[in-house]
PDB file of N, CA and C in Angstrom:
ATOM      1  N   UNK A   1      29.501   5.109  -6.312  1.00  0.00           N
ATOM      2  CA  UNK A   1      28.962   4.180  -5.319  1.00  0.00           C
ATOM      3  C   UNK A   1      30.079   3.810  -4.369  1.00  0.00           C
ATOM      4  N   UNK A   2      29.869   3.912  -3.047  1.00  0.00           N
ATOM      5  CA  UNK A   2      30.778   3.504  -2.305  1.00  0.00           C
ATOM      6  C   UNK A   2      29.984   2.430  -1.179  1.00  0.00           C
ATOM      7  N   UNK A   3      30.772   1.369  -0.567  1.00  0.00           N
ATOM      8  CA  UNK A   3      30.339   0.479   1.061  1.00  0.00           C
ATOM      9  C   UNK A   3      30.419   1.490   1.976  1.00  0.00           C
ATOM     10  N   UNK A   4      29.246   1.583   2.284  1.00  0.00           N
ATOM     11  CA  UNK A   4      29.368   1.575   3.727  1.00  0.00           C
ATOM     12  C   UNK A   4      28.622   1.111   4.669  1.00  0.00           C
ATOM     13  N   UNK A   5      29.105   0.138   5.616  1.00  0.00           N
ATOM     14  CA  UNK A   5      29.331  -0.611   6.985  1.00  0.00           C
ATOM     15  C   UNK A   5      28.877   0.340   8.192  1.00  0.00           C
ATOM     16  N   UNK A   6      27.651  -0.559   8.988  1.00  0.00           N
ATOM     17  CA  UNK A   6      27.393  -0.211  10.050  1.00  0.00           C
ATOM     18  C   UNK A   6      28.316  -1.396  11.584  1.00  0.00           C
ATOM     19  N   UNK A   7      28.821  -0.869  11.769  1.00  0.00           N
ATOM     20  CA  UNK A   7      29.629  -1.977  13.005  1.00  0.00           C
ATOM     21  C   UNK A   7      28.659  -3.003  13.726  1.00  0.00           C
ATOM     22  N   UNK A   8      29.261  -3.627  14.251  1.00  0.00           N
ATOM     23  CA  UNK A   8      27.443  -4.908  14.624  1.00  0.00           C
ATOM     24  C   UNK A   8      27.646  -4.402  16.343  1.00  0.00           C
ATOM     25  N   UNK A   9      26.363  -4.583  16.954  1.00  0.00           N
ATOM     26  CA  UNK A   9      26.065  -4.318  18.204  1.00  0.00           C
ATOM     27  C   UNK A   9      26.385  -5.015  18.921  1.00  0.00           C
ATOM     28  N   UNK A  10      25.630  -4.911  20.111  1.00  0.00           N
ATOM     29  CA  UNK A  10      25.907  -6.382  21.107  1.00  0.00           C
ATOM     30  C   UNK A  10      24.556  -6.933  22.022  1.00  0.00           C
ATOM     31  N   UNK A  11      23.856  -6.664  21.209  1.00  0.00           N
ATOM     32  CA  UNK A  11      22.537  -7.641  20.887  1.00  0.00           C
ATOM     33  C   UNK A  11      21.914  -8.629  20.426  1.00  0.00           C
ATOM     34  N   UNK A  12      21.239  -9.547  20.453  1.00  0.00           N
ATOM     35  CA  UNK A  12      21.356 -10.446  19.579  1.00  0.00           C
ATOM     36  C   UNK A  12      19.726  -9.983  19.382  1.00  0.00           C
ATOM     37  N   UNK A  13      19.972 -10.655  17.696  1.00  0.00           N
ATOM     38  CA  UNK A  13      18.476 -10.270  16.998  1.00  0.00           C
ATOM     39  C   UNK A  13      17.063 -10.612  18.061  1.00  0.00           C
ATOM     40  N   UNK A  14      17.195 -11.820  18.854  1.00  0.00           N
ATOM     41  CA  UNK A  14      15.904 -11.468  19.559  1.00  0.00           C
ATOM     42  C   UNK A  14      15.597 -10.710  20.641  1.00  0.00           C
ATOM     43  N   UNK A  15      16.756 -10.124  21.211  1.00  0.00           N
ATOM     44  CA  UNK A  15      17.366  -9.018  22.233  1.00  0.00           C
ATOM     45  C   UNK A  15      16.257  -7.738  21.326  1.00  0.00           C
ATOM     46  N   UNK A  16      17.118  -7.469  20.109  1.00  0.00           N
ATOM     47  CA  UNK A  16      16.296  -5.948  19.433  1.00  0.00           C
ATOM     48  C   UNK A  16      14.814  -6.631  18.979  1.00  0.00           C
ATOM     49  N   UNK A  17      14.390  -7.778  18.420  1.00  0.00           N
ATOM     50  CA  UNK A  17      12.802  -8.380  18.431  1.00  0.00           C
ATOM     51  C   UNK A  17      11.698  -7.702  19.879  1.00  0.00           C
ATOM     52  N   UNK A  18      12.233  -8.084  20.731  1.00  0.00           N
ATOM     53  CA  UNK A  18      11.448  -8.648  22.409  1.00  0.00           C
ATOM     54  C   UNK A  18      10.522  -6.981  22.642  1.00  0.00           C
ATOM     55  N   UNK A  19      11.263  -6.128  22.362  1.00  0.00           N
ATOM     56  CA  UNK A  19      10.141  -4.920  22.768  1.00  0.00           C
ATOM     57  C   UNK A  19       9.499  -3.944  21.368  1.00  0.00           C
ATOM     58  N   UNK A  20       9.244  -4.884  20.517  1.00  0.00           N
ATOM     59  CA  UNK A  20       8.659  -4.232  19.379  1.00  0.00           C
ATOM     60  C   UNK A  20       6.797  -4.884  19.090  1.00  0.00           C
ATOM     61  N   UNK A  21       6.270  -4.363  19.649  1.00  0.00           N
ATOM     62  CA  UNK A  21       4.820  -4.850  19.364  1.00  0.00           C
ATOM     63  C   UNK A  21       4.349  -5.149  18.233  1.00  0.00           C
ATOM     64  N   UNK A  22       4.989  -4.070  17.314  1.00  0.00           N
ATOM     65  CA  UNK A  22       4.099  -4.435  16.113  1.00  0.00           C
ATOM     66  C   UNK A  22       5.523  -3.702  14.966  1.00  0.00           C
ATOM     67  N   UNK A  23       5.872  -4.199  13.876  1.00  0.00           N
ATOM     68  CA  UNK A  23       7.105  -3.476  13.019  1.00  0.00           C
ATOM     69  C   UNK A  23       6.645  -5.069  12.268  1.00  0.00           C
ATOM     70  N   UNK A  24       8.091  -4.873  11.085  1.00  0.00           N
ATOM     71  CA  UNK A  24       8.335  -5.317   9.935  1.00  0.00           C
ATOM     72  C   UNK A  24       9.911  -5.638  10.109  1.00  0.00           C
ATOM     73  N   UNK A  25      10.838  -7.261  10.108  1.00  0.00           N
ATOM     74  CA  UNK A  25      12.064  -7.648   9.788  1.00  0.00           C
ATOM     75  C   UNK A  25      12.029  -7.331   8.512  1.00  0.00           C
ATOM     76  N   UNK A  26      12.991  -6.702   7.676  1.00  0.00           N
ATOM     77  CA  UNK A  26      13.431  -6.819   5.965  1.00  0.00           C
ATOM     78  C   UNK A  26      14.763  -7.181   6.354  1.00  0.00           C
ATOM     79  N   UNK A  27      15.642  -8.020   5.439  1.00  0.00           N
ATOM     80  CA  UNK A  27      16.514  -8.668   5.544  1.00  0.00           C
ATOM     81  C   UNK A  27      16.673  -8.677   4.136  1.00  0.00           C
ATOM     82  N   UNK A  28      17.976  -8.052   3.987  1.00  0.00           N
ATOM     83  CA  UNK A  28      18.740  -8.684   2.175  1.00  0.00           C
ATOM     84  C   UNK A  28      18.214  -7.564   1.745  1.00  0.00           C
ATOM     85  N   UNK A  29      18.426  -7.044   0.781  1.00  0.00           N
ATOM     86  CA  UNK A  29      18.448  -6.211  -0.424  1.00  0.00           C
ATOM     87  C   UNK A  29      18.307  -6.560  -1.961  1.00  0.00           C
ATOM     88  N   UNK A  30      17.629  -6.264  -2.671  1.00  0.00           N
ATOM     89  CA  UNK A  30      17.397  -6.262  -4.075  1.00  0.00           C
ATOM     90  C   UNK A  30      16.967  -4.872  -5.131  1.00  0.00           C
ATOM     91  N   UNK A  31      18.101  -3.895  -4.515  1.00  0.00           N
ATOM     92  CA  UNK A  31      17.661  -2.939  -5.280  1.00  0.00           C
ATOM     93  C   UNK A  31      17.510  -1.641  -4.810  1.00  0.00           C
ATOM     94  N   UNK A  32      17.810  -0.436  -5.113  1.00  0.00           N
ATOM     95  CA  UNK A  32      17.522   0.848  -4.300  1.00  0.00           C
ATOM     96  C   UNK A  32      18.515   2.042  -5.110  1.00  0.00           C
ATOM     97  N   UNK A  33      18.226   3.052  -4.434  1.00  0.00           N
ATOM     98  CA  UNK A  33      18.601   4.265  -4.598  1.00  0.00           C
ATOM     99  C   UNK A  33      19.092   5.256  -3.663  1.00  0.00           C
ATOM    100  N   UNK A  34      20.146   6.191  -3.785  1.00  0.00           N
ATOM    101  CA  UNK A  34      20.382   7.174  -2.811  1.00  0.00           C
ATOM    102  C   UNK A  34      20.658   8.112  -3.693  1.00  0.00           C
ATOM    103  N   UNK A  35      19.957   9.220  -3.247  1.00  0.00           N
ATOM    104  CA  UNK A  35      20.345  10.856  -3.560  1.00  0.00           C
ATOM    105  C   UNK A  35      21.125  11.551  -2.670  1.00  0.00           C
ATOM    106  N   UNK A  36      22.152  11.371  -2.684  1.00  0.00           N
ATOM    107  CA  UNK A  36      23.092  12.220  -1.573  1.00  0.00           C
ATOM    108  C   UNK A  36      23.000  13.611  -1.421  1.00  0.00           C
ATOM    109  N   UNK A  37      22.876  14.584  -2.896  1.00  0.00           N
ATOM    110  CA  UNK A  37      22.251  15.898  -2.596  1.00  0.00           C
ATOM    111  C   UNK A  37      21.335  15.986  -1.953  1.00  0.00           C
ATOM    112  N   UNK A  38      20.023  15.233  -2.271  1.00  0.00           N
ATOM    113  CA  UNK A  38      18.887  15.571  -1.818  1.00  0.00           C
ATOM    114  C   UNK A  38      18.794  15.049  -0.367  1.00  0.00           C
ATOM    115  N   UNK A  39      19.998  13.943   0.144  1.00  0.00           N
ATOM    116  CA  UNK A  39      19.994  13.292   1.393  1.00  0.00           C
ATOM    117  C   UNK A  39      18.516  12.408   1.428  1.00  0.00           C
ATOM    118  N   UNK A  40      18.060  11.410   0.589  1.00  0.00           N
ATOM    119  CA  UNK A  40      17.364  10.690   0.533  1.00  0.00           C
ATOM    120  C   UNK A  40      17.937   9.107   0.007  1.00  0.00           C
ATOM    121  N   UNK A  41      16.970   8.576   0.307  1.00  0.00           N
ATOM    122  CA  UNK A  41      17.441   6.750   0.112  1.00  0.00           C
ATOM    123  C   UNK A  41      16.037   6.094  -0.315  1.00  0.00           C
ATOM    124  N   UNK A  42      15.977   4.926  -0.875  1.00  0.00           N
ATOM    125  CA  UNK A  42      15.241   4.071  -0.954  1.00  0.00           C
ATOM    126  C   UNK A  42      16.029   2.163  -0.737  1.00  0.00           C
ATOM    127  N   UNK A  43      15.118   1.693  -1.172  1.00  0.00           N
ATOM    128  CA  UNK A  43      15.552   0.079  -1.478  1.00  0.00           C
ATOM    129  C   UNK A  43      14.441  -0.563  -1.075  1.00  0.00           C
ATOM    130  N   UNK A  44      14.446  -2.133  -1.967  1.00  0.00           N
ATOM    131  CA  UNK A  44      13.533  -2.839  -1.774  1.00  0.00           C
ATOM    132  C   UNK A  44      14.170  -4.442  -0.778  1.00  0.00           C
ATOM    133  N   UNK A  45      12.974  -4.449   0.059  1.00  0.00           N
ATOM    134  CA  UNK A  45      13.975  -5.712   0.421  1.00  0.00           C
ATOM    135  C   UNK A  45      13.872  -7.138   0.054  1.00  0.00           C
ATOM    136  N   UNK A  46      14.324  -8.312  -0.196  1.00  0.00           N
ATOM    137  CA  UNK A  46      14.806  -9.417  -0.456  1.00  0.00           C
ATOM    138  C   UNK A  46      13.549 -10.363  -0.189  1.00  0.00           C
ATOM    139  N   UNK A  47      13.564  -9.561   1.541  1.00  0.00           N
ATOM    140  CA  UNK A  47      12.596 -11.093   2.684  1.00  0.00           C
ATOM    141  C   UNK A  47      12.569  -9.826   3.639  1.00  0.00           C
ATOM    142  N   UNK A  48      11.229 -10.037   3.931  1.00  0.00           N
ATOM    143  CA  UNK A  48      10.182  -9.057   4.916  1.00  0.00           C
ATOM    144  C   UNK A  48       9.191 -10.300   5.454  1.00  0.00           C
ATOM    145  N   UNK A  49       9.213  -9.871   6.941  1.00  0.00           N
ATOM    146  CA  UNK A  49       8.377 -10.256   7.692  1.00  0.00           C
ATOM    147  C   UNK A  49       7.585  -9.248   8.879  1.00  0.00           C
ATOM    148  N   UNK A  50       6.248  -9.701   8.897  1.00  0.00           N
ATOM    149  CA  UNK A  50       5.690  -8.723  10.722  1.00  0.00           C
ATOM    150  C   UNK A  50       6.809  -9.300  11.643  1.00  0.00           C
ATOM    151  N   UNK A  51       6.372  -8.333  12.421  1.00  0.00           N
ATOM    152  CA  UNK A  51       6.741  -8.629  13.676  1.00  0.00           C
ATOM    153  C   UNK A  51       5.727  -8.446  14.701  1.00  0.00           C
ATOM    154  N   UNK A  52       5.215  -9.499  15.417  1.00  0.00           N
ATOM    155  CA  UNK A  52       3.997  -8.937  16.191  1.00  0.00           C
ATOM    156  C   UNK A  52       4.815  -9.566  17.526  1.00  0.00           C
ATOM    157  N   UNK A  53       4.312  -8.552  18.815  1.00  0.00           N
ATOM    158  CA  UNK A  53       4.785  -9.213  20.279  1.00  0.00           C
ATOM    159  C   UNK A  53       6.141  -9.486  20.164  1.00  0.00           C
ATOM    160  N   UNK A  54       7.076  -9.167  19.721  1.00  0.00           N
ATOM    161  CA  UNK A  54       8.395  -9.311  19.474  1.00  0.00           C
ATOM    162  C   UNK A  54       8.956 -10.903  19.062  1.00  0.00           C
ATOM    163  N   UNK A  55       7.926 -10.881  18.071  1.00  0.00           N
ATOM    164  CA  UNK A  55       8.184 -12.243  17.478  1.00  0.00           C
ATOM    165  C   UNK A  55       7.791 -12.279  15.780  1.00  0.00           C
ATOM    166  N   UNK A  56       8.426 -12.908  15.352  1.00  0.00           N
ATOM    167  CA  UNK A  56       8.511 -12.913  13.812  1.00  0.00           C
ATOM    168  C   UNK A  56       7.779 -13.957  13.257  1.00  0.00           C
ATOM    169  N   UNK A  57       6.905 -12.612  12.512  1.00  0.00           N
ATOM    170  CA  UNK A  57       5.158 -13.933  11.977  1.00  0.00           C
ATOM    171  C   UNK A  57       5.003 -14.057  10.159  1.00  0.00           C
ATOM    172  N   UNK A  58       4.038 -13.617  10.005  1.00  0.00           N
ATOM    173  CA  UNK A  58       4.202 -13.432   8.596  1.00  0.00           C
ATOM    174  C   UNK A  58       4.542 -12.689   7.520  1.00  0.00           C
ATOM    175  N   UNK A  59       4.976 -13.526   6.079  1.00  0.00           N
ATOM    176  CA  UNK A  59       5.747 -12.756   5.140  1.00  0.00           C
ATOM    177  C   UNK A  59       5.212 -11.866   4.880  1.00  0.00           C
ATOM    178  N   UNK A  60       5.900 -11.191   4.094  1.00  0.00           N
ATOM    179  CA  UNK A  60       5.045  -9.617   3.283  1.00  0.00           C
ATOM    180  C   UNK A  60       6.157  -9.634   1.809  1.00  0.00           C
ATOM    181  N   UNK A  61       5.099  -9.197   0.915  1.00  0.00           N
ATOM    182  CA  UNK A  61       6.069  -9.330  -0.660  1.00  0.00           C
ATOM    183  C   UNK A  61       6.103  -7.776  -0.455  1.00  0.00           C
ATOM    184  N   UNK A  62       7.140  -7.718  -1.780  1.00  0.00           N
ATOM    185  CA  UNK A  62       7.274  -6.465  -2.638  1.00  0.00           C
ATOM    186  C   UNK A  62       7.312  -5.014  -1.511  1.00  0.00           C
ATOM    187  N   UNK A  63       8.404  -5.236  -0.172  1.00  0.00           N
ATOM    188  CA  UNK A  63       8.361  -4.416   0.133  1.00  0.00           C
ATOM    189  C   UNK A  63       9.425  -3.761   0.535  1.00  0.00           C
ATOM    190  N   UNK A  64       9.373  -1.893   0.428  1.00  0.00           N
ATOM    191  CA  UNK A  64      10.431  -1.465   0.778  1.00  0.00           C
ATOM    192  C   UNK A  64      10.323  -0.604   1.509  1.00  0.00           C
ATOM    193  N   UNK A  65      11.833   0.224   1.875  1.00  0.00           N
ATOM    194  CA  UNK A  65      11.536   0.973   2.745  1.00  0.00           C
ATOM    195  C   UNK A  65      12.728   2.789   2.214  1.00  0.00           C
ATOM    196  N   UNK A  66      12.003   3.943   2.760  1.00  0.00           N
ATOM    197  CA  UNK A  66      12.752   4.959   2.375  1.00  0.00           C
ATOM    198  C   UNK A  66      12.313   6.130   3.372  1.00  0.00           C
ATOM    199  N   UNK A  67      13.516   6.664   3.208  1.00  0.00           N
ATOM    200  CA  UNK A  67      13.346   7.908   4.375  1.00  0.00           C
ATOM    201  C   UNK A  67      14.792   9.184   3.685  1.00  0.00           C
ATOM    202  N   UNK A  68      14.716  10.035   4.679  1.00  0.00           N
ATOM    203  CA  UNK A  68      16.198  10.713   4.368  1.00  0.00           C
ATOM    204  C   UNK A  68      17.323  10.188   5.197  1.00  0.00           C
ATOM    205  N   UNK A  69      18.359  10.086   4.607  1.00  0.00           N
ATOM    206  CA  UNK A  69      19.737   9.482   6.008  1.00  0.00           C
ATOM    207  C   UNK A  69      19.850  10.019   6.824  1.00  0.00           C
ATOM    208  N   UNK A  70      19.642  10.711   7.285  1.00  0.00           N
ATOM    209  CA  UNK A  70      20.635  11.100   8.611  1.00  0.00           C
ATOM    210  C   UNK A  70      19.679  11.129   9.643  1.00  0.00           C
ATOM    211  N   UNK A  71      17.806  11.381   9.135  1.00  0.00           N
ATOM    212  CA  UNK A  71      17.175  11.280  10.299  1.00  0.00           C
ATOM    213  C   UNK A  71      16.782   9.763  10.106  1.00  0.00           C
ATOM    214  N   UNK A  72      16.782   8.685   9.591  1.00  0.00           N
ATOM    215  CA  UNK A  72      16.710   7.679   9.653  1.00  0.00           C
ATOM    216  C   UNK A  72      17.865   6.972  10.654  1.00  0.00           C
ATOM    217  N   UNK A  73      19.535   7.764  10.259  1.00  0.00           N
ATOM    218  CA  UNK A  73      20.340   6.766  11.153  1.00  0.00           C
ATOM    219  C   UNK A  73      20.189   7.605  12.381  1.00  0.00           C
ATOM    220  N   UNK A  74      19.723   8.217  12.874  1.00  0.00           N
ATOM    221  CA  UNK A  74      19.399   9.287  14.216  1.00  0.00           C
ATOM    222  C   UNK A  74      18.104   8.459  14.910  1.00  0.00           C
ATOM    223  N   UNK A  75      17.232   7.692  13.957  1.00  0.00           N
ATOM    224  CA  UNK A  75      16.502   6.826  14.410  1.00  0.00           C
ATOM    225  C   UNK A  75      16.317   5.382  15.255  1.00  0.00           C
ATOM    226  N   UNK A  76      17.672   5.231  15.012  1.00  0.00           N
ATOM    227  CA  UNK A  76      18.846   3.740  15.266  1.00  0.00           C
ATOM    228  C   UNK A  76      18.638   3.347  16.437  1.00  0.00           C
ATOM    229  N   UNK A  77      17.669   2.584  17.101  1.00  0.00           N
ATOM    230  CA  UNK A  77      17.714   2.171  18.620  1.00  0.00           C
ATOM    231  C   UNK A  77      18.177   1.369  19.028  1.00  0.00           C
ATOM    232  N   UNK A  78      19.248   0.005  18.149  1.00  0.00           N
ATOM    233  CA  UNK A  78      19.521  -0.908  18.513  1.00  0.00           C
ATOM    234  C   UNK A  78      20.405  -1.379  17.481  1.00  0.00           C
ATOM    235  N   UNK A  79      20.750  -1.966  17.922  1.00  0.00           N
ATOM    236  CA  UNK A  79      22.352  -3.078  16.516  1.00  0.00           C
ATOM    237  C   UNK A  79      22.678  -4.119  17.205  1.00  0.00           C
ATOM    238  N   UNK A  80      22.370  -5.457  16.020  1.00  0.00           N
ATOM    239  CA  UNK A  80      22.587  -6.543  16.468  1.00  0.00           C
ATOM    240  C   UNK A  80      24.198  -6.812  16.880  1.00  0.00           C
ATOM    241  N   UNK A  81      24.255  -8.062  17.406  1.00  0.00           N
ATOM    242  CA  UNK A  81      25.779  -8.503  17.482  1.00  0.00           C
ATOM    243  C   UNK A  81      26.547  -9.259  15.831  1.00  0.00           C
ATOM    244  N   UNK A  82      25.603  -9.921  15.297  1.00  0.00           N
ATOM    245  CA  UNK A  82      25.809 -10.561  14.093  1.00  0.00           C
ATOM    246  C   UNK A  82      26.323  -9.480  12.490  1.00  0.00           C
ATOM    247  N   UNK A  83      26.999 -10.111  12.257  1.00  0.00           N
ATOM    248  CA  UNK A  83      27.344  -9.326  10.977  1.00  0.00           C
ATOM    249  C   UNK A  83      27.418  -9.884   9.816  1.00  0.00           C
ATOM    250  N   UNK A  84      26.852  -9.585   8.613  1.00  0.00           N
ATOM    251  CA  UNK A  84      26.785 -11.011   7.243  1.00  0.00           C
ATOM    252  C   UNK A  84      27.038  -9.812   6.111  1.00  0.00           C
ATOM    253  N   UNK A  85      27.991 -10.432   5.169  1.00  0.00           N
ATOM    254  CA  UNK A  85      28.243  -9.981   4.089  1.00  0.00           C
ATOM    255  C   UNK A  85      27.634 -10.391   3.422  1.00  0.00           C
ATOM    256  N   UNK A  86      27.760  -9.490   1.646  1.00  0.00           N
ATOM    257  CA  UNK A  86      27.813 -10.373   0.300  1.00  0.00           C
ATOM    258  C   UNK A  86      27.830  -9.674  -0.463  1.00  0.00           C
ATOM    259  N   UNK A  87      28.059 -10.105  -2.098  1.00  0.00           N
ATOM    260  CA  UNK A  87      28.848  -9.207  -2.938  1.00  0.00           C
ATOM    261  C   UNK A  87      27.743  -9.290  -4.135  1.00  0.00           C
ATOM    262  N   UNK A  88      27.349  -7.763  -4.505  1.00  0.00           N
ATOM    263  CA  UNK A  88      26.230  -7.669  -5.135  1.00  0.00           C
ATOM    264  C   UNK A  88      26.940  -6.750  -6.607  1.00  0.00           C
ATOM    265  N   UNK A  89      26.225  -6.314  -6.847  1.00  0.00           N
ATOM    266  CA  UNK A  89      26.706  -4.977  -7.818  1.00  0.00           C
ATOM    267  C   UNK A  89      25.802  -3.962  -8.137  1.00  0.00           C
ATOM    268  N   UNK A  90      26.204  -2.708  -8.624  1.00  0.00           N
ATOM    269  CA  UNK A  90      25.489  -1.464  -8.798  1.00  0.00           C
ATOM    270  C   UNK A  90      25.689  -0.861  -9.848  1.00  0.00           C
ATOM    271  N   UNK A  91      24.180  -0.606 -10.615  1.00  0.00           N
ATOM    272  CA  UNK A  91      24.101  -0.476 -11.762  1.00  0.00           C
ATOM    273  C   UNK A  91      23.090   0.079 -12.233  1.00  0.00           C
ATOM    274  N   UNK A  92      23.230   1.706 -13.528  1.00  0.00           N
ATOM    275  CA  UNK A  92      21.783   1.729 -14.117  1.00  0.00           C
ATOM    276  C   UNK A  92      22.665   2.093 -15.560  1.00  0.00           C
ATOM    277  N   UNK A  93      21.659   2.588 -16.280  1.00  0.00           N
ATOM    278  CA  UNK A  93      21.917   2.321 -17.781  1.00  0.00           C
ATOM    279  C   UNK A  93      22.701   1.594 -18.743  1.00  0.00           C
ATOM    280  N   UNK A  94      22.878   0.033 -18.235  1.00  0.00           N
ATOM    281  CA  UNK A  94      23.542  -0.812 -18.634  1.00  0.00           C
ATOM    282  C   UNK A  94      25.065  -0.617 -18.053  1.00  0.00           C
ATOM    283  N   UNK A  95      25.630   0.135 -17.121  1.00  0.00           N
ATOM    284  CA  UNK A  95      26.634   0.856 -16.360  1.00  0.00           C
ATOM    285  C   UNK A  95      26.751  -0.479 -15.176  1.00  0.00           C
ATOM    286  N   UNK A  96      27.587  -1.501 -14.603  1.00  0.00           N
ATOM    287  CA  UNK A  96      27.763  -1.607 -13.174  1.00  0.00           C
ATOM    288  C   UNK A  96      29.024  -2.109 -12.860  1.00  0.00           C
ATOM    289  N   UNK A  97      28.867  -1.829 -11.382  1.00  0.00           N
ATOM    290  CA  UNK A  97      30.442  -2.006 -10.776  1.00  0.00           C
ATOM    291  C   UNK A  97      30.378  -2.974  -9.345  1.00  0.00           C
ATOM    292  N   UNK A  98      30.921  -3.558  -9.099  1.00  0.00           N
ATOM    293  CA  UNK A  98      30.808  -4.672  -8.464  1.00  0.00           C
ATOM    294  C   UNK A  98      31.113  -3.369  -6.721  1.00  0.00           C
ATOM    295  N   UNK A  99      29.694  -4.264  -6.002  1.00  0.00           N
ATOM    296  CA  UNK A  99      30.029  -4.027  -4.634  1.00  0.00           C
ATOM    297  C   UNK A  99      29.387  -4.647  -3.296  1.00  0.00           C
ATOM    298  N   UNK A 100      29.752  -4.116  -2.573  1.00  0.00           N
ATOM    299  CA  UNK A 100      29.245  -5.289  -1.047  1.00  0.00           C
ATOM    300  C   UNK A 100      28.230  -4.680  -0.337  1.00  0.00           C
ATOM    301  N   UNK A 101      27.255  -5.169   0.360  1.00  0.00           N
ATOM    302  CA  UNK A 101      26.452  -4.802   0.824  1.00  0.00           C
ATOM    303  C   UNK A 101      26.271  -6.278   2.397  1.00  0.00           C
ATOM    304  N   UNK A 102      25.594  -5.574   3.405  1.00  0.00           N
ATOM    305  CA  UNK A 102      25.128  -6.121   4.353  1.00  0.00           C
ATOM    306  C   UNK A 102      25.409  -5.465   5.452  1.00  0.00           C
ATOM    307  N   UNK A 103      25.712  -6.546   6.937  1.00  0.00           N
ATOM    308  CA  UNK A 103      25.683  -5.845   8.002  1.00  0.00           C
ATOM    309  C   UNK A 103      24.788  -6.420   8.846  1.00  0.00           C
ATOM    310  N   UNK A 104      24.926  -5.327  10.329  1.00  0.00           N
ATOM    311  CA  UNK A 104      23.900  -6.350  11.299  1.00  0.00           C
ATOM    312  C   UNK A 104      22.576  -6.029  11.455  1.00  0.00           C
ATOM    313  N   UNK A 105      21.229  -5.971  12.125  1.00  0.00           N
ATOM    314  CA  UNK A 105      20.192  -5.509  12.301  1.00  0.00           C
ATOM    315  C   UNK A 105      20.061  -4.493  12.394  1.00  0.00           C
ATOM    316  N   UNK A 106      19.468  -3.896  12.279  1.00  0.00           N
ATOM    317  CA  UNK A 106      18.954  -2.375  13.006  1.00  0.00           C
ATOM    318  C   UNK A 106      17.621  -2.361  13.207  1.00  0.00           C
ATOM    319  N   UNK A 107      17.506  -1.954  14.490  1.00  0.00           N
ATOM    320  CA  UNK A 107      16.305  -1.780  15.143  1.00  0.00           C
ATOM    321  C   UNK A 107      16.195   0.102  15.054  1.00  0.00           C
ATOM    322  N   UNK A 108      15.032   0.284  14.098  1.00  0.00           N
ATOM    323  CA  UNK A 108      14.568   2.146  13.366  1.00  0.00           C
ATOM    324  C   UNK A 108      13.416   2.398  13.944  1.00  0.00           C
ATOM    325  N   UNK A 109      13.129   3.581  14.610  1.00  0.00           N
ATOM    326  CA  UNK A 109      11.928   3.760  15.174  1.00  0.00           C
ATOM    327  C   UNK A 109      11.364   4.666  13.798  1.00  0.00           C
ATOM    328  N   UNK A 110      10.291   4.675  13.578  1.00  0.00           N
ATOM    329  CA  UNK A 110       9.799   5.726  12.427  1.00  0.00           C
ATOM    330  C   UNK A 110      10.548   5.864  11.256  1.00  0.00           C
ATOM    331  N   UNK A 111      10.120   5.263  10.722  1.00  0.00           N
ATOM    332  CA  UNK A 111      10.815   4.980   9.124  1.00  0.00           C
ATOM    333  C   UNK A 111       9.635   4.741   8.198  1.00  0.00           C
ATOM    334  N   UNK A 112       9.529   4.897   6.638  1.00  0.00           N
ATOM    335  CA  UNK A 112       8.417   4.475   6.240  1.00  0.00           C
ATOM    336  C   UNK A 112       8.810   3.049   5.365  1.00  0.00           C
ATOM    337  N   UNK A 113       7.810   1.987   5.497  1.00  0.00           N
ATOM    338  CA  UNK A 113       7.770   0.538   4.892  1.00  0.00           C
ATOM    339  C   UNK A 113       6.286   0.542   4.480  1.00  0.00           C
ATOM    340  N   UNK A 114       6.947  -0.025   2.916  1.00  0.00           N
ATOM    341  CA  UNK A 114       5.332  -0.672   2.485  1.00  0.00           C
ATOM    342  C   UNK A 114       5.695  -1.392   1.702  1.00  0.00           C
ATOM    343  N   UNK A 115       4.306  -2.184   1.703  1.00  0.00           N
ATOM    344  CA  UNK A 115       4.655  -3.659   1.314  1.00  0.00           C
ATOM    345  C   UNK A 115       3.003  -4.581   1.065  1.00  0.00           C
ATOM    346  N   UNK A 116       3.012  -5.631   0.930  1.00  0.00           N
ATOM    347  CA  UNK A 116       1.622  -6.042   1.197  1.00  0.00           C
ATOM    348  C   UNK A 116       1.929  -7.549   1.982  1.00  0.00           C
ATOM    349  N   UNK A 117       0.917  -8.216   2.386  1.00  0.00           N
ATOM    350  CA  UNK A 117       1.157  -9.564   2.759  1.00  0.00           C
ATOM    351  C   UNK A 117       1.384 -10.497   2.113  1.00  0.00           C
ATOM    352  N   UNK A 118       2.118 -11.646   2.302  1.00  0.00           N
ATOM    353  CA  UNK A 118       2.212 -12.632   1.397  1.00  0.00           C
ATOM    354  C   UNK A 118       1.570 -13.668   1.599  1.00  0.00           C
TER     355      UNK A 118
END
């Protein structure tokens, strides 16, 4: 397992909000997977919300999101200015090792999210 850091933009989150009609904010992390052979990812997120009219409406539980990397970060239309850490850890078969996770927004065109409403 290694960090890795996306640099923060120079946007501010309602800058990348304002031209999205209809999408999903996930914010925070609780969990996921990457296959680096296979070049695939998952994770679930923390706190999910719609986004309708470029404005942030209601919650949604239990949802995540997964694609393959490289056409996901090729997807990247935007990066906030803000940047937030925090120190999580990574772990399966009773195995973990302490590590960091976060970073600024990203605004993804075509990605897959599911989830339900809350």
């Amino acid at each position: 397992m290694s960090n890795t850091y996306i640099l923060p933009g120079e946007e501010e989150l309602e800058e990348l909000l304002e031209g999205i009609d209809y999408g999903i904010l996930l914010k925070s992390t609780r969990g996921g997977a990457v296959d680096v052979a296979r070049g695939i990812f998952q994770f679930n997120a923390e706190e999910a919300r719609l986004i309708e009219k470029g404005k942030v409406t209601t919650p949604l539980l239990n949802v995540s999101m997964s694609g393959l990397i490289l056409e996901t970060l090729s997807n990247v239309s935007g990066v906030s200015d803000d940047f937030e850490l925090s120190i999580g850890t990574c772990g399966k078969s009773g195995q973990s090792v302490p590590v960091g996770d976060g970073g600024p927004f990203l605004r993804i065109k075509d990605v897959v999210v599911g989830g339900r409403v809350g």
